[in-house]
Protein backbone atom coordinates (compact mmCIF):
# COMPACT_ATOMS: atom_id res chain seq x y z
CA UNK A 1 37.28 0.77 5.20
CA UNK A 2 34.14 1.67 3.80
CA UNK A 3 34.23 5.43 3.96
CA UNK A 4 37.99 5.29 2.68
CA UNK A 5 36.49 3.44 -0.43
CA UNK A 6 33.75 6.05 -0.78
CA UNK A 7 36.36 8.63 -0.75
CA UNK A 8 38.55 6.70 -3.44
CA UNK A 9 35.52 6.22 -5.66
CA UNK A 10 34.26 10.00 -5.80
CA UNK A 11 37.65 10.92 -6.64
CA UNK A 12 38.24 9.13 -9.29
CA UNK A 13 36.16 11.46 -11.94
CA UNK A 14 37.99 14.32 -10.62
CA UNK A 15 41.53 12.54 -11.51
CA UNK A 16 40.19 11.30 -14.76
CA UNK A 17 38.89 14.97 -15.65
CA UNK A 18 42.59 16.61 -14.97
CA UNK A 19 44.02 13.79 -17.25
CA UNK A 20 41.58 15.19 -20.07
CA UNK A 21 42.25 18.92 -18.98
CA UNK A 22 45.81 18.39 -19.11
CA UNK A 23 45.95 16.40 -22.21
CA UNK A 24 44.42 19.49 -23.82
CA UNK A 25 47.49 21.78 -23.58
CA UNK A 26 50.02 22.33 -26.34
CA UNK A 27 52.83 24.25 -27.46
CA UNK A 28 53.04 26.61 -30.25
CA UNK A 29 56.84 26.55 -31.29
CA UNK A 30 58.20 28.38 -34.12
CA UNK A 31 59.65 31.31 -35.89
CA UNK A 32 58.20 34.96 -36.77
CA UNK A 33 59.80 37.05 -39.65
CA UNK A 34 59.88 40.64 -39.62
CA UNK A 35 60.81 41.77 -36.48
CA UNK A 36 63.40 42.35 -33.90
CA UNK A 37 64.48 39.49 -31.11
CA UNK A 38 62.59 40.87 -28.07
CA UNK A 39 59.54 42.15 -29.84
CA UNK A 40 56.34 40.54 -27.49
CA UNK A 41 53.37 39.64 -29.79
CA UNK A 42 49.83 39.43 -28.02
CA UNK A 43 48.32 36.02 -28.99
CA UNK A 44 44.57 36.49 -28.97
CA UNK A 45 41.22 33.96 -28.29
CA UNK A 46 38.79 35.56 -29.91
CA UNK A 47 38.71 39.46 -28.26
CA UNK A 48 40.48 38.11 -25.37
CA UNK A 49 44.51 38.47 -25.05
CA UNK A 50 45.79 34.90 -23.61
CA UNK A 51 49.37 34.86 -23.72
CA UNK A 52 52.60 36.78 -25.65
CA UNK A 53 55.24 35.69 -27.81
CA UNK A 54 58.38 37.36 -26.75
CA UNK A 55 60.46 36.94 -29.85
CA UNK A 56 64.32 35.43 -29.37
CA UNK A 57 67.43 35.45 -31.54
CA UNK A 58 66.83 33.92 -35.02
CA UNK A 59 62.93 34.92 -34.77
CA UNK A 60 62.35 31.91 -32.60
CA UNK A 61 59.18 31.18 -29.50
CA UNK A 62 57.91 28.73 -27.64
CA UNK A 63 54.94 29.17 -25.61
CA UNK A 64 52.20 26.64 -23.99
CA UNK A 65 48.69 27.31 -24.94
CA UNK A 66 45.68 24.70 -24.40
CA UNK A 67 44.59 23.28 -27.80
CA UNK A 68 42.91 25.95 -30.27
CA UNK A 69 42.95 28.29 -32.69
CA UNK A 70 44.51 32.20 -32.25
CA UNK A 71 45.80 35.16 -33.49
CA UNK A 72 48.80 36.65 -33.62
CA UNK A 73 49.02 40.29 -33.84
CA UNK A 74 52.14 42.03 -35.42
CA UNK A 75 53.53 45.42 -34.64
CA UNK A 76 52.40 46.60 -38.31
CA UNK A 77 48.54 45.25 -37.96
CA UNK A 78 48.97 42.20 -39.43
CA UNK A 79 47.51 39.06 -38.00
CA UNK A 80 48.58 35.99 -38.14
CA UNK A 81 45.91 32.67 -37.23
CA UNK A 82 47.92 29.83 -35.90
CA UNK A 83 46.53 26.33 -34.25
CA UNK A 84 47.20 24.70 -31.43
CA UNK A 85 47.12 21.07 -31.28
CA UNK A 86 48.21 18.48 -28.19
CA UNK A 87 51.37 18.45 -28.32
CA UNK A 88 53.71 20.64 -30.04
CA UNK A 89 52.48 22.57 -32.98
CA UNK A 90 55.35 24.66 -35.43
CA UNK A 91 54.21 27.89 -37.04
CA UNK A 92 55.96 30.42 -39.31
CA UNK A 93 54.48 33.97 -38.61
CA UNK A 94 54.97 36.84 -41.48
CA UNK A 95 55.49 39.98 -39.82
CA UNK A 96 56.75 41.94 -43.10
């Protein structure tokens, strides 16, 4: 019983850390004007590319990122800084 304790105790920061991790993802939801259902937008972390917004009917996305702040790049240059909170986060991106 003793080593099964010792195994229960030294787990328990690794199951409180993936509660924190997990806590700290979020969806950006919203709508981008300007361009064409289908279009994919790179979302960008700095340099790095993270995800893509693949554009639907009406100019609407969803897509999970962890919490943050990004850019959006449009098809004409334009770029587009969005933040991403826990939870679900609405943004209107201007593509014209």
């Amino acid at each position: 019983m003793n080593e099964r304790w010792i195994t229960m105790t030294a787990a328990l920061p690794l199951l409180a850390a993936s509660a924190v991790a997990l806590a700290q993802v979020g969806v950006l939801q919203g709508t981008v004007a300007g361009v064409k259902a289908g279009t994919v937008l790179p979302v960008l972390k700095g340099e790095t590319k993270v995800a893509e917004i693949k554009v639907e009917d009406g100019g609407k996305f969803s897509v999970a990122l962890s919490t943050g702040v990004y850019s959006v790049t449009c098809p004409n240059g334009k770029t587009a800084k969005v933040a991403v909170l826990n939870g679900a986060a609405t943004a209107s991106i201007n593509c014209q």
